[in-house]
Protein backbone atom coordinates (compact mmCIF):
# COMPACT_ATOMS: atom_id res chain seq x y z
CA UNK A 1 14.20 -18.51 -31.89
CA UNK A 2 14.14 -16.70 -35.15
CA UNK A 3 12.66 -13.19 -35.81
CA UNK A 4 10.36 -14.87 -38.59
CA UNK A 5 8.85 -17.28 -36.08
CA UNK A 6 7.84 -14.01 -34.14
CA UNK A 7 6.35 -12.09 -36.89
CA UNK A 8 4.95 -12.76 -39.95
CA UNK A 9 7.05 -11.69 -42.90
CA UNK A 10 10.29 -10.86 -40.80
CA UNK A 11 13.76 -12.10 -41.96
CA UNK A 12 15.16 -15.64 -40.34
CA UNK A 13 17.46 -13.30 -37.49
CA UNK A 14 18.49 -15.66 -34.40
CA UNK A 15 17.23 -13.95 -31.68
CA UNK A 16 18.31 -15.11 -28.22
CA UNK A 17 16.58 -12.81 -25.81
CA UNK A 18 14.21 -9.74 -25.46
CA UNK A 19 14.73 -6.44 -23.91
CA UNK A 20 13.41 -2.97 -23.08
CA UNK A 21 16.88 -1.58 -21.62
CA UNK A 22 19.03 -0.40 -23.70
CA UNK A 23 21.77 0.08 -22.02
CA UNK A 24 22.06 -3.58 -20.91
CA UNK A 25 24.41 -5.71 -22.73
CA UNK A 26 22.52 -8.89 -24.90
CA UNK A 27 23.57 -10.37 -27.51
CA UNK A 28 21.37 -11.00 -30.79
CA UNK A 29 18.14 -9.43 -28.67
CA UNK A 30 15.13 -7.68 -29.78
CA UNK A 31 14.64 -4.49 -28.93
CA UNK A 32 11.31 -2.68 -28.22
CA UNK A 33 11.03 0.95 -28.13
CA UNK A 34 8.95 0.98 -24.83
CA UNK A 35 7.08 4.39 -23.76
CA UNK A 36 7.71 5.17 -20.72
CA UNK A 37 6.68 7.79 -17.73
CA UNK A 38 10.24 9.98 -18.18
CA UNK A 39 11.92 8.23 -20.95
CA UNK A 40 11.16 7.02 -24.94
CA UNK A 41 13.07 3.52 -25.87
CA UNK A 42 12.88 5.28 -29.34
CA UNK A 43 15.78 7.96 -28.18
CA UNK A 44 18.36 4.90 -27.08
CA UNK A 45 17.74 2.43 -30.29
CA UNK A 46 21.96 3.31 -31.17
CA UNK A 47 22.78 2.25 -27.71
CA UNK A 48 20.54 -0.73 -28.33
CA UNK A 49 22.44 -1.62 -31.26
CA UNK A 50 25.82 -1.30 -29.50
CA UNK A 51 24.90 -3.73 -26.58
CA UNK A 52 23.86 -6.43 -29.11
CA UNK A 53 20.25 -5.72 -30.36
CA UNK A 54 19.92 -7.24 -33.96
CA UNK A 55 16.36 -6.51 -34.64
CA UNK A 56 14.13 -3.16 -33.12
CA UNK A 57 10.66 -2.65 -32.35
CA UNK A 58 9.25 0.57 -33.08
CA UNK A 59 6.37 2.86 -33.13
CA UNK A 60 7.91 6.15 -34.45
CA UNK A 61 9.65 6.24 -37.40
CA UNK A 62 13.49 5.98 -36.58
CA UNK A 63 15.92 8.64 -38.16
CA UNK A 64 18.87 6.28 -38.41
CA UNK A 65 18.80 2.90 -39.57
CA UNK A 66 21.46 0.40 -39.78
CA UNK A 67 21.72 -1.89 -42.81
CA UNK A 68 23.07 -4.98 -40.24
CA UNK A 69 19.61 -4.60 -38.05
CA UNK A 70 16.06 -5.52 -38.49
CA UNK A 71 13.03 -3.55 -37.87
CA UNK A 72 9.80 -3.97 -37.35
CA UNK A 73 7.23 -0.88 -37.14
CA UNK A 74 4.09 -1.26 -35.09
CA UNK A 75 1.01 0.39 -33.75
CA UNK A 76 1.75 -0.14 -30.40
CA UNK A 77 5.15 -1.47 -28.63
CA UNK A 78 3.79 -2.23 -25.54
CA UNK A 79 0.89 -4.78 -26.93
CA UNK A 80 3.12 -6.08 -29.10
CA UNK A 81 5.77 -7.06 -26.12
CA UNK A 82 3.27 -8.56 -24.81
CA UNK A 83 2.35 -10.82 -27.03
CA UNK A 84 6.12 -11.12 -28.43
CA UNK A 85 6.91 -11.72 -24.84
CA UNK A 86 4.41 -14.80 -24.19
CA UNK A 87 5.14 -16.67 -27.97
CA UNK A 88 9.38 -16.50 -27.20
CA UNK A 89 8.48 -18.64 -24.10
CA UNK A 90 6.54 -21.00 -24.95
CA UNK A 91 2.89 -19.21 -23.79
CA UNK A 92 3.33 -20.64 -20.94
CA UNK A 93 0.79 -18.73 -18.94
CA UNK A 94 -1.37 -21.00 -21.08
CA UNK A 95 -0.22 -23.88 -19.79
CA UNK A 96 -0.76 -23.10 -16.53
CA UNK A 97 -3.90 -22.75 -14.35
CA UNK A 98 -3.13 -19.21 -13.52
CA UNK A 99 -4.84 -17.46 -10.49
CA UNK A 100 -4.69 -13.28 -10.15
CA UNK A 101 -5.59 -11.27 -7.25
CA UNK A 102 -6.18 -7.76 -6.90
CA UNK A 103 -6.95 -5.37 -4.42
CA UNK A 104 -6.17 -3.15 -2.54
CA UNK A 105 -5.21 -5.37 1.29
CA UNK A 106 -4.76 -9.21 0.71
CA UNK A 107 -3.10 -9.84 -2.17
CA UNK A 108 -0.31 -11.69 -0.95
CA UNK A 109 -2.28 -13.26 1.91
CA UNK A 110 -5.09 -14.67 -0.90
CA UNK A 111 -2.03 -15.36 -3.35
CA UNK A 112 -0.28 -17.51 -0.95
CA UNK A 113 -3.17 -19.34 0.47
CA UNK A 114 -3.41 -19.93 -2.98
CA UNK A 115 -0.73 -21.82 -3.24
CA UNK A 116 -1.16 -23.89 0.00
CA UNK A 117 -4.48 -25.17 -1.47
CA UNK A 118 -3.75 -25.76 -4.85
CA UNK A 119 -0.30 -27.32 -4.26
CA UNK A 120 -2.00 -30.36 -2.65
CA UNK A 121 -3.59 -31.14 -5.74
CA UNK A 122 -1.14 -29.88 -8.60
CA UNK A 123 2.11 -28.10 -7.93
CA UNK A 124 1.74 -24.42 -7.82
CA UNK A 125 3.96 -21.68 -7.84
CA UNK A 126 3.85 -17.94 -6.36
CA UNK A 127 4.85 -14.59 -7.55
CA UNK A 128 4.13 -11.54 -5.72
CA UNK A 129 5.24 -9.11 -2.86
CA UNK A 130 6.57 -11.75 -0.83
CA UNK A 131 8.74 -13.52 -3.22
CA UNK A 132 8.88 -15.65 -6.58
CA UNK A 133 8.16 -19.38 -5.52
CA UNK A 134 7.99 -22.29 -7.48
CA UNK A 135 9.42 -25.63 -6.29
CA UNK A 136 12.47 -25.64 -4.76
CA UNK A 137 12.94 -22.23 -6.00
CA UNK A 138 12.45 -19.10 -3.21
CA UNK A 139 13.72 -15.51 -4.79
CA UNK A 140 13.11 -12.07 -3.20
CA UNK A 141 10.80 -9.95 -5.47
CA UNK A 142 11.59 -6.88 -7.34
CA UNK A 143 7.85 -5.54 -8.13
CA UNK A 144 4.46 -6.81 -6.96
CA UNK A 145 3.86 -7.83 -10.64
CA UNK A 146 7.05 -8.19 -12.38
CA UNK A 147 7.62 -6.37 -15.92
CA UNK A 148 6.25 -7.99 -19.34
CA UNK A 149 9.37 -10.17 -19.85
CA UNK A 150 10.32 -11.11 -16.42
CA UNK A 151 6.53 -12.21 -16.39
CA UNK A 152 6.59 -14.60 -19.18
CA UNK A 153 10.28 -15.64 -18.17
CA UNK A 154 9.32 -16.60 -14.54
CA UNK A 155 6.23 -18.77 -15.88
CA UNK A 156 8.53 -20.19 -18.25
CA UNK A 157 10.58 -21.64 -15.85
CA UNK A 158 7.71 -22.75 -13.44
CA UNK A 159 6.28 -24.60 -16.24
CA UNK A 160 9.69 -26.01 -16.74
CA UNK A 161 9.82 -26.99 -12.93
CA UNK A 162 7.00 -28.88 -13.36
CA UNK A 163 4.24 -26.36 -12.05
CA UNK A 164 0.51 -27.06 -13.00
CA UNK A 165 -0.93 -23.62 -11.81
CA UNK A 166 0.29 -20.20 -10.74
CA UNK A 167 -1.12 -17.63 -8.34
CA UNK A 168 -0.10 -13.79 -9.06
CA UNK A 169 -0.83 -10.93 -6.92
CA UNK A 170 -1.57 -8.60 -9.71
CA UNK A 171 -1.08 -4.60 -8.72
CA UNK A 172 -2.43 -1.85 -9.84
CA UNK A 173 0.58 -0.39 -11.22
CA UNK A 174 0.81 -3.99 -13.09
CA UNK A 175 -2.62 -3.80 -14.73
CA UNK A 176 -1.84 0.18 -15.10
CA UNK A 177 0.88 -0.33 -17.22
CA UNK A 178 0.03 -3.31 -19.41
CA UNK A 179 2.90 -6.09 -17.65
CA UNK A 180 0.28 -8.69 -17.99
CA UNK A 181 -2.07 -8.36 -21.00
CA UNK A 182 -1.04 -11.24 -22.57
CA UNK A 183 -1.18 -13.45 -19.13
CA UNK A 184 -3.81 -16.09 -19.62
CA UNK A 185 -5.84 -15.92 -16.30
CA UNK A 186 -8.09 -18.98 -15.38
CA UNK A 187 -9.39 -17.14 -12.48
CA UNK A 188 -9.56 -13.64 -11.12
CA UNK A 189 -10.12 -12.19 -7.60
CA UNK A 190 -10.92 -8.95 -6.41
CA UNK A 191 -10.77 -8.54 -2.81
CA UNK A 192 -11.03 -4.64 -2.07
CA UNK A 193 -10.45 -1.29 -3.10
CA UNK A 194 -8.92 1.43 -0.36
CA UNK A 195 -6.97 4.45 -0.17
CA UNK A 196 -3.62 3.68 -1.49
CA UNK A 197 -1.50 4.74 -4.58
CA UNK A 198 -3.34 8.00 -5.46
CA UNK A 199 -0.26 9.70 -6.14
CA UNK A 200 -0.05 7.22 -8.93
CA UNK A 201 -3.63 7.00 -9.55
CA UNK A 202 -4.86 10.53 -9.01
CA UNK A 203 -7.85 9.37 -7.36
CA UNK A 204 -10.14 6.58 -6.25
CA UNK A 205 -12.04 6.20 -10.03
CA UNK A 206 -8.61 5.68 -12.05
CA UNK A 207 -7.37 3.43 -9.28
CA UNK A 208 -10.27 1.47 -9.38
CA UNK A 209 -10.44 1.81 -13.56
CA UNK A 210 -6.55 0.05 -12.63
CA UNK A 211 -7.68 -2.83 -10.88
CA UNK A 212 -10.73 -3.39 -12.95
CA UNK A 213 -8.53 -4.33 -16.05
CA UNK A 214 -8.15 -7.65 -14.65
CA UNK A 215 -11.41 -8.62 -15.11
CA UNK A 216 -11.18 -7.49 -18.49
CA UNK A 217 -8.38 -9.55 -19.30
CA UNK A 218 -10.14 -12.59 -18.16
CA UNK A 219 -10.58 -15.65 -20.63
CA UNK A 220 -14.39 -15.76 -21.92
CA UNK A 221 -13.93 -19.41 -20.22
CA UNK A 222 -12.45 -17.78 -16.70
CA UNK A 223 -13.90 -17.09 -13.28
CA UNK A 224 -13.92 -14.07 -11.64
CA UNK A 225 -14.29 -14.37 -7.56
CA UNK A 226 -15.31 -10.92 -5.75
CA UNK A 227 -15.90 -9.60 -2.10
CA UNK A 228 -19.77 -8.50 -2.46
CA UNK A 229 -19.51 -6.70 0.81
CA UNK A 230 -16.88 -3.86 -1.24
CA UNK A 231 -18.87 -1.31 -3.25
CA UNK A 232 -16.06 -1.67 -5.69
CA UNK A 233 -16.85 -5.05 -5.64
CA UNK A 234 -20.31 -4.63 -6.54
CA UNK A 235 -19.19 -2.59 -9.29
CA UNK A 236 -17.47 -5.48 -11.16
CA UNK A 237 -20.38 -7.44 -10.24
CA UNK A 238 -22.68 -5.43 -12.26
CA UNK A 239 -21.03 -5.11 -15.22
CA UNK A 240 -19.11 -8.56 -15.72
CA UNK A 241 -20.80 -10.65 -18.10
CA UNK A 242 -18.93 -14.05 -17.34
CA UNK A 243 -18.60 -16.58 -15.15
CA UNK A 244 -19.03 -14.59 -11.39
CA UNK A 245 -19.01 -16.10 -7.94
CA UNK A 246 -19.24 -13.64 -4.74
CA UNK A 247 -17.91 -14.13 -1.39
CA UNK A 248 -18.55 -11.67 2.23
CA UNK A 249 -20.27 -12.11 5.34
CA UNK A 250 -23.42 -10.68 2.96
CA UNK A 251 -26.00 -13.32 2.90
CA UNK A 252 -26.71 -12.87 -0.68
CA UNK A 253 -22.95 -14.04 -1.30
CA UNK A 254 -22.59 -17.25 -2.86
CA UNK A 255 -19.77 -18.19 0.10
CA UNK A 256 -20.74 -16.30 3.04
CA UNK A 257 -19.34 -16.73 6.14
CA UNK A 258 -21.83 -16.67 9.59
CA UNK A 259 -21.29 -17.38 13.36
CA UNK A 260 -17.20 -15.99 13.26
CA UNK A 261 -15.85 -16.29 16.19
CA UNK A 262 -12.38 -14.66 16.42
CA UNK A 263 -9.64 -15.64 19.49
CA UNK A 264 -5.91 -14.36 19.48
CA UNK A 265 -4.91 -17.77 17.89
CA UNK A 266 -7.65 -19.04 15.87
CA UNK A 267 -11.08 -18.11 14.17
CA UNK A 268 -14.26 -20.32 13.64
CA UNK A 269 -16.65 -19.90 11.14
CA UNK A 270 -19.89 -21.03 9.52
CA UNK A 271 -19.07 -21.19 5.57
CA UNK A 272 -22.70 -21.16 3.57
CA UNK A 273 -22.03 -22.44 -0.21
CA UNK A 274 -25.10 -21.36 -2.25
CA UNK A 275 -24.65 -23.68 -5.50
CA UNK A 276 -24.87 -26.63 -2.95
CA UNK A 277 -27.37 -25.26 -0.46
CA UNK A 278 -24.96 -26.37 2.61
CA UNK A 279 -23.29 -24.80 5.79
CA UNK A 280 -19.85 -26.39 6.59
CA UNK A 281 -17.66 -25.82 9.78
CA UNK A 282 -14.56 -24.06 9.16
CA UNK A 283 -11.98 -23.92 12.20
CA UNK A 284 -9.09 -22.23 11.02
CA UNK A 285 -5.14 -20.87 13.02
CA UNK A 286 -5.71 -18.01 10.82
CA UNK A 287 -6.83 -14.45 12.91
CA UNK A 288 -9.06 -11.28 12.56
CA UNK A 289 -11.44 -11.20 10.40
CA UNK A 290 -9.51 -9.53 7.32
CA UNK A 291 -8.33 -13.04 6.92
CA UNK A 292 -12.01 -14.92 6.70
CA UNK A 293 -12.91 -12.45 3.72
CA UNK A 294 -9.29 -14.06 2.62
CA UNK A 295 -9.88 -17.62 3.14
CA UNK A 296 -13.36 -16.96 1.91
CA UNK A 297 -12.19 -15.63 -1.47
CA UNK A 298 -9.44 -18.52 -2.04
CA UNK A 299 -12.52 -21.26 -0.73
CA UNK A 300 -14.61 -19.64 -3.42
CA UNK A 301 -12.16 -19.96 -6.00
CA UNK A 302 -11.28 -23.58 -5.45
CA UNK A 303 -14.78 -25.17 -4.81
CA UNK A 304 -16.06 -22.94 -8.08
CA UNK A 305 -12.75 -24.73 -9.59
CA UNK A 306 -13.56 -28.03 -8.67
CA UNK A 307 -11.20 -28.87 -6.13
CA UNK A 308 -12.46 -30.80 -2.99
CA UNK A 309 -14.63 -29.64 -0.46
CA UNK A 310 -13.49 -31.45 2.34
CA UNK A 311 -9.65 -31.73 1.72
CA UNK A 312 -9.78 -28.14 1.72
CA UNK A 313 -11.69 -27.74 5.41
CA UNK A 314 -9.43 -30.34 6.56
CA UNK A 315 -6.61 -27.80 5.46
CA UNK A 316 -7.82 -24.85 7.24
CA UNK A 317 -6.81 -26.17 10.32
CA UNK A 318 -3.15 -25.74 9.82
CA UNK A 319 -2.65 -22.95 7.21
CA UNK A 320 1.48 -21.78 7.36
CA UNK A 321 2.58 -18.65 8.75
CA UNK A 322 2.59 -16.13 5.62
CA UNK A 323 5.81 -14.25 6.96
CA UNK A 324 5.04 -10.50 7.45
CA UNK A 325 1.43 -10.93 7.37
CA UNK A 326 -0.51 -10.97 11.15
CA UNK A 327 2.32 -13.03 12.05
CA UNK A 328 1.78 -13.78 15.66
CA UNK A 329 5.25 -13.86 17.48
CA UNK A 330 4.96 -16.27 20.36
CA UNK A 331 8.31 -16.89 21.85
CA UNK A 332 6.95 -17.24 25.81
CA UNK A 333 6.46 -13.28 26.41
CA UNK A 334 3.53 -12.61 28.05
CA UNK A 335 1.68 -10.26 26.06
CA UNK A 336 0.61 -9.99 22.40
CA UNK A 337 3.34 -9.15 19.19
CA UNK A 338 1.94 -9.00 15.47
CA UNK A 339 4.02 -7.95 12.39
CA UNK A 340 1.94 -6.88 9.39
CA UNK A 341 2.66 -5.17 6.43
CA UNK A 342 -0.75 -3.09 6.96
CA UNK A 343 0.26 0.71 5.57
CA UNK A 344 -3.10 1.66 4.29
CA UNK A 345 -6.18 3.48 6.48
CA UNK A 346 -8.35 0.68 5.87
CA UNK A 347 -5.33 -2.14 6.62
CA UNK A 348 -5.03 -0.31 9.95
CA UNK A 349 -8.53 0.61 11.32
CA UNK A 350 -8.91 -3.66 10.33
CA UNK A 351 -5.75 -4.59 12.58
CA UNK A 352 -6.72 -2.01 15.22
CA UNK A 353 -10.20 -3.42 15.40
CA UNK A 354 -8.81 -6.63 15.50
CA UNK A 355 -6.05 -5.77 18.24
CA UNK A 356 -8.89 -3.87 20.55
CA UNK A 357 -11.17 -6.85 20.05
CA UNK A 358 -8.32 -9.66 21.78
CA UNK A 359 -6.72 -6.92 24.38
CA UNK A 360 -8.16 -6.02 27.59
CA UNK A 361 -9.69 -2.81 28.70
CA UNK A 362 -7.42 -2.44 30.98
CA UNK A 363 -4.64 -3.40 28.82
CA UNK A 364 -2.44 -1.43 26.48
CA UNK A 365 -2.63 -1.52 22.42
CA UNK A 366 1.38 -0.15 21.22
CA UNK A 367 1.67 0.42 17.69
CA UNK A 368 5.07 0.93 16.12
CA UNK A 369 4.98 2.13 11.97
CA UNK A 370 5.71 4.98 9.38
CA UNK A 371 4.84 5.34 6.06
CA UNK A 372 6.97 5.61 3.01
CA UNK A 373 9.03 8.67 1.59
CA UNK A 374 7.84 10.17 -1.77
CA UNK A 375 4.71 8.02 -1.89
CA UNK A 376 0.91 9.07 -0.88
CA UNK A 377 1.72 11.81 1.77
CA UNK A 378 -2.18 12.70 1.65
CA UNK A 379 -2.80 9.31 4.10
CA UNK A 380 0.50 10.08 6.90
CA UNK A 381 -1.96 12.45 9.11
CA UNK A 382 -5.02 10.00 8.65
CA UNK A 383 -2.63 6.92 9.91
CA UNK A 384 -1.60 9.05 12.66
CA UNK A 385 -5.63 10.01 13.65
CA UNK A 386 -6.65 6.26 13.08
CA UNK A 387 -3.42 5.44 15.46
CA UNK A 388 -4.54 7.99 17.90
CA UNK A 389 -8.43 6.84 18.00
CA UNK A 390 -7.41 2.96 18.60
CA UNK A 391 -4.60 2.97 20.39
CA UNK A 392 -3.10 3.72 24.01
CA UNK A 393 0.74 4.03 23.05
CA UNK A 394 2.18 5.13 19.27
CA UNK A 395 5.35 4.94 18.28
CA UNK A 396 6.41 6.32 14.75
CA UNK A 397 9.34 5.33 13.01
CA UNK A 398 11.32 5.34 9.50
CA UNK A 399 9.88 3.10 6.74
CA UNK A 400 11.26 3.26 3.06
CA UNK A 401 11.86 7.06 3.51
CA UNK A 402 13.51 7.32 0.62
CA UNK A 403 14.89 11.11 -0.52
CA UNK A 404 12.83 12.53 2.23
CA UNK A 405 13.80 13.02 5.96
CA UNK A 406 12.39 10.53 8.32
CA UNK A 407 11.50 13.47 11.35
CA UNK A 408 9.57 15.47 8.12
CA UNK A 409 7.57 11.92 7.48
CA UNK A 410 7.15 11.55 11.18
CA UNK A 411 6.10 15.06 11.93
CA UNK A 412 3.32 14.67 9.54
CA UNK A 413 2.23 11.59 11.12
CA UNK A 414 2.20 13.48 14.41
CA UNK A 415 -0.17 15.63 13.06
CA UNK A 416 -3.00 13.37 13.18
CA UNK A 417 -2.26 12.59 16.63
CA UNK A 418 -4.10 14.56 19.13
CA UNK A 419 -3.29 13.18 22.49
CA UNK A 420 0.22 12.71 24.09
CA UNK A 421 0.38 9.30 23.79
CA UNK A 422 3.64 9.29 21.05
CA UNK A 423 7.14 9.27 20.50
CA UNK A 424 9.17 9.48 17.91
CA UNK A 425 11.77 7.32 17.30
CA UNK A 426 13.55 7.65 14.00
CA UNK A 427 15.60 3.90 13.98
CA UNK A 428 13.23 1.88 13.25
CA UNK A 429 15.11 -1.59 15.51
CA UNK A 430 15.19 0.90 18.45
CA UNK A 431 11.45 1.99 17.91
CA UNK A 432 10.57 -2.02 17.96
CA UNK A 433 12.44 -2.46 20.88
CA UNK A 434 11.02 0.74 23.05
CA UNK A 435 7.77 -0.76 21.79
CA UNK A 436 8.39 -4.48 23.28
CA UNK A 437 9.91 -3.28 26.73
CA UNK A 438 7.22 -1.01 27.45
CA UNK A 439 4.71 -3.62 26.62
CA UNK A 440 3.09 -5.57 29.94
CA UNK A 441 1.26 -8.61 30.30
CA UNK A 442 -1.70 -9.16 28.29
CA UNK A 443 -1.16 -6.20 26.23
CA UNK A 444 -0.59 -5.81 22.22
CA UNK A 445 2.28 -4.74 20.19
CA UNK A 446 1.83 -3.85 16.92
CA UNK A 447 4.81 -3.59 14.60
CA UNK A 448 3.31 -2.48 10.91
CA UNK A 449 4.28 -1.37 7.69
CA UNK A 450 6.82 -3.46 6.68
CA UNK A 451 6.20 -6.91 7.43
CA UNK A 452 9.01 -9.42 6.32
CA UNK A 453 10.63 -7.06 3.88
CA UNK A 454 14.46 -7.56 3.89
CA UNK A 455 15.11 -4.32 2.79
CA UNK A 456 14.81 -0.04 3.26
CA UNK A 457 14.45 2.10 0.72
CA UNK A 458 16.91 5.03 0.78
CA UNK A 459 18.09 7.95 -1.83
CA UNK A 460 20.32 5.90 -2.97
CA UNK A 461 18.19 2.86 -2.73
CA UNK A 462 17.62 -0.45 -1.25
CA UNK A 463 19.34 -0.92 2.52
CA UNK A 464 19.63 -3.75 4.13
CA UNK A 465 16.88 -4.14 7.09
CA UNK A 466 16.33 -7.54 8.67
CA UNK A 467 12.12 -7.64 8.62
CA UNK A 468 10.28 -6.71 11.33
CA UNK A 469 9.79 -10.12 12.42
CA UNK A 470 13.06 -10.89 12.82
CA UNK A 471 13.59 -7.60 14.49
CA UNK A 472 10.59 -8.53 16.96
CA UNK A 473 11.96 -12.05 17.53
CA UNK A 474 15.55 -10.56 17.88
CA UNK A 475 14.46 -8.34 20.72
CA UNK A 476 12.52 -10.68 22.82
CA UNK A 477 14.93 -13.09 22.89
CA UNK A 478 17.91 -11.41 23.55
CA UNK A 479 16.12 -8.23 26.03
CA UNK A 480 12.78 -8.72 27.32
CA UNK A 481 12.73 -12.32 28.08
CA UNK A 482 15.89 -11.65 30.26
CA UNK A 483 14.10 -8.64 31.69
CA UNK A 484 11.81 -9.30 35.07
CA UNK A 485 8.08 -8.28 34.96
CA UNK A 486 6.92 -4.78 34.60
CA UNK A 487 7.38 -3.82 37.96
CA UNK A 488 4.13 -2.16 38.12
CA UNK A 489 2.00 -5.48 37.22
């Protein structure tokens, strides 16, 4: 593509490809002198230069220029990668029918229920925590919501596999740092707003300030889908002027669900749909009742969207396993396992509710989880309490410790834990194993925090870990189906 094509009055340069790093190697790119939290793109424009950049982006004014390089001075870099971004691919979020959820818990649940739905009537691809999805195509992330031109990239090439729509878990940090102003969202979901990221975020107000971008950057035309029973929620409710539908187990939603009835395998439900004044059935594999508010916000978004009624009950029945995310582990043990990626207060007291709710009195609840090095330290002593009020056995491990030691993560854990019913253990396999062979029949194991993640974060970053649910799966087969029954059942 040529620079000219880009922007108006700008010299016919071949440009083959866009970047904010200068010290990557492309040839004939465009440079933009990006911003950032440490570092200015304006200090590394001769490094730039070196590594192939033959045009620059710029803010501030520059105090070298080379005769064989364009430049273009703006207001602001960022906006205008944004929309440089989307025209040197085509737009193609606009040729897309793109959903975007936020929230705090259940992005990646909504996002890829999402894509179940939807891909029966158009195909639909996936980007988010979980992965980048799109066809035949299955890559491991890098960020919740990828960077401004991995964004538009990735949609290029769904639209180029022949996707129709595209559902994005959009994060905080995303909508905090402008990676997808220029998306073009048909629809918009909020599903809740918890403690998480405030060492990011400072506090609750900017974090929810964060996530309400979104519905800013929603079409005139678009729909914006949000939980009613959230006071956040209500929030958006009272101030968007567009197109709104609500969903919760709040009558005054416009999908409310009534009559749940939760089992360790499956959930039934009474789904009320205002706009048609009818109550339809919903039998679902999907558990707890985190995951109605889920299905509840994907049913709104569809039946608002026009899609049909009764394929999509039909569906319910047999929703996939979303790896990491209450995935049930039945491999003929005889008590409970669930992996979840739950690492915020609210995820937990919602898991723990739903563990005490399918577990006997008489029966154990074993939890097994950490919580991340060099992020949100405020919430390690309030896991450890909400641990300590739900549960009969805690073990805390490692997770993404980064530069920090695991016992000094652990140890603050501990502090919230007021009976002796811990350990630690600082390996996170052996932790998942002591877990699983202390565990008797009937009882529940919870393994949280890192769900189907392939990877640990480290000082010197990303080491290899094989997911918790492979872990989990792993151990039984190989150890406690081998073992005899607890000797004291």
């Amino acid at each position: 593509m040529k620079l000219s094509q880009l922007f108006s009055n700008a010299p016919d340069i071949r440009i083959d490809s866009l970047s904010v790093d200068s010290r990557c190697k492309s040839e004939k790119s465009l440079f933009f002198c990006l911003k950032g939290m440490v570092f200015d793109g304006h200090q590394f424009v001769g490094q730039a230069i070196e590594n192939g950049a033959v045009a620059i982006v710029h803010s501030d004014p520059l105090p070298i220029v080379s005769k064989n390089v364009a430049y273009v001075r703006v207001d602001d870099v960022l906006k205008t990668l944004n929309v440089i971004a989307s025209r040197f691919y085509g737009n193609p979020s606009t040729l897309l029918k793109v959903f975007g959820v936020t929230g705090t818990n259940g992005k990646s649940t909504t996002a890829k229920l999402l894509q179940y739905f939807v891909s029966d009537s158009m195909p639909c691809g996936y980007m988010g925590t979980i992965s980048t999805e799109f066809g035949d195509v299955k890559e491991p992330p890098f960020l919740t919501t990828p960077d401004v031109i991995p964004m538009h990239q990735t949609l290029k090439r769904m639209v180029d596999a022949g996707m129709k729509a595209a559902a994005l878990e959009v994060s905080s940090h995303g909508l905090e740092q402008g990676r997808v102003q220029s998306v073009d969202f048909d629809v918009a979901i909020f599903t809740n707003l918890t403690h998480d990221h405030l060492d990011f975020h400072g506090n609750m107000e900017n974090y929810f300030q964060a996530k309400k971008k979104l519905f800013v950057l929603l079409k005139k035309t678009g729909l914006a889908v949000v939980n009613i029973d959230d006071p956040y929620g209500k929030r958006i409710i009272a101030t968007h002027d567009g197109k709104l539908v609500t969903y919760g187990l709040d009558r005054n939603a416009d999908f409310f669900a009534d009559n749940i009835e939760l089992f360790p395998d499956r959930t039934a439900f009474d789904l009320f749909i205002r706009s048609e004044k009818k109550t339809v059935k919903i039998r679902t594999n999907l558990v707890a009742i985190f995951n109605v508010y889920n299905l509840l916000a994907v049913i709104a978004s569809l039946i608002s969207s026009g899609f049909d009624l009764a394929r999509i009950v039909e569906m319910c029945k047999t929703i996939p396993q979303v790896d990491g995310r209450m995935e049930v582990i039945r491999l003929g043990q005889d008590f409970n396992v669930i992996v979840d990626y739950a690492h915020t207060p609210d995820g937990f007291v919602k898991i723990f509710t739903y563990a005490r709710s399918i577990t006997q009195k008489s029966k154990k609840v074993i939890v097994v989880f950490g919580s991340a090095g060099q992020r949100d330290s405020k919430k390690r002593k309030v896991l450890g309490e909400l641990a300590d009020r739900y549960c009969d056995m805690i073990i805390v491990t490692e997770e993404d410790n980064r530069s920090e030691k695991v016992s000094d993560i652990c140890n603050e854990i501990s502090k919230g834990i007021t009976k002796n019913n811990y350990i630690i253990i600082e390996d996170r396999y052996d932790a998942i194993r002591q877990a699983l062979e202390i565990a008797c029949k009937n009882d529940t194991v919870l393994i949280l925090g890192k769900g189907d993640e392939t990877y640990m974060y480290r000082d010197f970053g990303k080491e290899y870990w094989m997911g918790d649910h492979q872990a989990a799966k792993e151990i039984l087969e190989t150890v406690i189906l081998n073992k005899e029954v607890c000797s004291h059942e």
